[in-house]
C-alpha atoms as a PDB file:
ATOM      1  CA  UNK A   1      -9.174  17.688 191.078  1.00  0.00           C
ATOM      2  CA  UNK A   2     -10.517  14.004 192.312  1.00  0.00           C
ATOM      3  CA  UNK A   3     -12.782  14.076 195.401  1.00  0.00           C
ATOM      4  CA  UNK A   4      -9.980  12.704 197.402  1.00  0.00           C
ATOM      5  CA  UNK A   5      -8.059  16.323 196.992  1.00  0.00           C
ATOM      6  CA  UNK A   6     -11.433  18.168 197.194  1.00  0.00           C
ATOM      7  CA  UNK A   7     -11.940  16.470 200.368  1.00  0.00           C
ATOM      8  CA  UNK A   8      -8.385  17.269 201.842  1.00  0.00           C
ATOM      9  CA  UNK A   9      -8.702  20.516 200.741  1.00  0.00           C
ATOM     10  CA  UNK A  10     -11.808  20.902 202.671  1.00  0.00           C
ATOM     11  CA  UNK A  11     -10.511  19.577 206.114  1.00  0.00           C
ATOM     12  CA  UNK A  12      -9.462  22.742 207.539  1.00  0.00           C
ATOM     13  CA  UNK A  13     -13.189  24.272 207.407  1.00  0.00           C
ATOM     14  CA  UNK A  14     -14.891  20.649 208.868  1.00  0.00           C
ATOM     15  CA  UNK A  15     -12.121  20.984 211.500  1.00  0.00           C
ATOM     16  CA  UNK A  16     -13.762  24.264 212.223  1.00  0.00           C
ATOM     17  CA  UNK A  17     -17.231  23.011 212.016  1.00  0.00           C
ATOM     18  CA  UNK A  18     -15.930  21.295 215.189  1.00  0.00           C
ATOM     19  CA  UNK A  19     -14.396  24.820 217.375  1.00  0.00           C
ATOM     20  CA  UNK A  20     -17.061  26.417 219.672  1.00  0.00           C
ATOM     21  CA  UNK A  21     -17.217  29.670 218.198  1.00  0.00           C
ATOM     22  CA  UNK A  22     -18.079  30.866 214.496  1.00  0.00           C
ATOM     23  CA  UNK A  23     -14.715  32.900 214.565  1.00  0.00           C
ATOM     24  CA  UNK A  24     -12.917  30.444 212.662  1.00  0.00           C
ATOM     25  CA  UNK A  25     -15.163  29.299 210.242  1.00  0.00           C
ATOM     26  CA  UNK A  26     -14.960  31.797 207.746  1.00  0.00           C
ATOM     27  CA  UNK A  27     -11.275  32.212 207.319  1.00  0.00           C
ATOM     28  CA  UNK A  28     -11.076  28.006 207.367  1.00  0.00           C
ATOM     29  CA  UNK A  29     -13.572  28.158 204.549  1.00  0.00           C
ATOM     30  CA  UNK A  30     -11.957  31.094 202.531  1.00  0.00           C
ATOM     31  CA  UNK A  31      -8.628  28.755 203.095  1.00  0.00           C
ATOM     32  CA  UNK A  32     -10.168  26.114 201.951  1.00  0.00           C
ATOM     33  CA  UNK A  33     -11.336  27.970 198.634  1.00  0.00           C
ATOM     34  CA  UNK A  34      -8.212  29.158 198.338  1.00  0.00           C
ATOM     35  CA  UNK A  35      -6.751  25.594 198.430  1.00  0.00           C
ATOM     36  CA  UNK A  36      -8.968  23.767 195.667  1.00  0.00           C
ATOM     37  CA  UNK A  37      -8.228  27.423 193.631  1.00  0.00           C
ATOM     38  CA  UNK A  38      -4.619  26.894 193.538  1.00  0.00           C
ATOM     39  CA  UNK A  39      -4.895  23.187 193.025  1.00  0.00           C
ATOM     40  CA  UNK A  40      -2.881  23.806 190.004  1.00  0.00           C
ATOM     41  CA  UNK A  41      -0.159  25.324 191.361  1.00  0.00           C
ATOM     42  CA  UNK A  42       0.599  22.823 194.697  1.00  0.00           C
ATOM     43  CA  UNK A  43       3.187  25.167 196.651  1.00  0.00           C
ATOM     44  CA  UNK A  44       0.541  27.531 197.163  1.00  0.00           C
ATOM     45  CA  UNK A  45      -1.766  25.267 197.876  1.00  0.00           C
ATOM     46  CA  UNK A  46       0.111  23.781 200.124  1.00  0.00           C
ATOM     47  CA  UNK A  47       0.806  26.952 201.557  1.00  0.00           C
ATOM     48  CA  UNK A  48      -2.958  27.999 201.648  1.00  0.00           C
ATOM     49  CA  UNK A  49      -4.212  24.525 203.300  1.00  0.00           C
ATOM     50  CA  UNK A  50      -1.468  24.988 205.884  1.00  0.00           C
ATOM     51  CA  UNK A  51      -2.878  28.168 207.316  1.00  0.00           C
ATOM     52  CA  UNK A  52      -6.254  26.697 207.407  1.00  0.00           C
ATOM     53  CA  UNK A  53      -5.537  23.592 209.137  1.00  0.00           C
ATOM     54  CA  UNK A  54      -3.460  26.122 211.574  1.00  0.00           C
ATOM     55  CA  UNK A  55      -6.999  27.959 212.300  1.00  0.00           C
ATOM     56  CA  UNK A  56      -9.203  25.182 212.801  1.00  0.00           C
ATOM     57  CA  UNK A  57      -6.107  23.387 215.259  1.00  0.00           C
ATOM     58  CA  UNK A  58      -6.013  26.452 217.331  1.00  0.00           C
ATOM     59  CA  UNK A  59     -10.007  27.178 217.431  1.00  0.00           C
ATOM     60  CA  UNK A  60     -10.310  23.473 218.440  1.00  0.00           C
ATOM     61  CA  UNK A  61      -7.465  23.560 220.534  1.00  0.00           C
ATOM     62  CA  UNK A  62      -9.593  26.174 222.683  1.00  0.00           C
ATOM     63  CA  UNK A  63     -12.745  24.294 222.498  1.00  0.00           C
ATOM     64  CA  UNK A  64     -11.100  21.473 224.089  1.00  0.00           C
ATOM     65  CA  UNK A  65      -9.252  23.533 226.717  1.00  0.00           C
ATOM     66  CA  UNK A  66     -12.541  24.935 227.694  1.00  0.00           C
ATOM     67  CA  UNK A  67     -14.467  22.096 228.493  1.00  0.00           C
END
């Protein structure tokens, strides 16, 4: 994989990075694993990054509601 896919497979967890609370962190970053793992194989990848970026835009989603 070329840093450009590396990077986009990492968005969901630096979207996380962003949410108020640790909840979302972990299952962004196992997601994002789970992405660059499956690399090979882009329908679950795709599939994998998808719930991930899903996470992180609800965990932000609530950070931003908050304030």
């Amino acid at each position: 994989m070329s840093v450009l896919q590396v990077s986009m497979a990492a968005l969901p967890f630096l979207l996380s990075l962003a949410s108020r609370t640790g909840k979302a962190i972990v299952p962004c970053l196992l997601t994002s694993i789970f992405t660059v793992l499956l690399g090979g194989e882009p329908h679950r990848a795709a599939l994998a990054w998808c719930v991930g970026t899903l996470i992180a835009a609800v965990a932000l989603r609530e950070r931003l509601r908050a304030n």
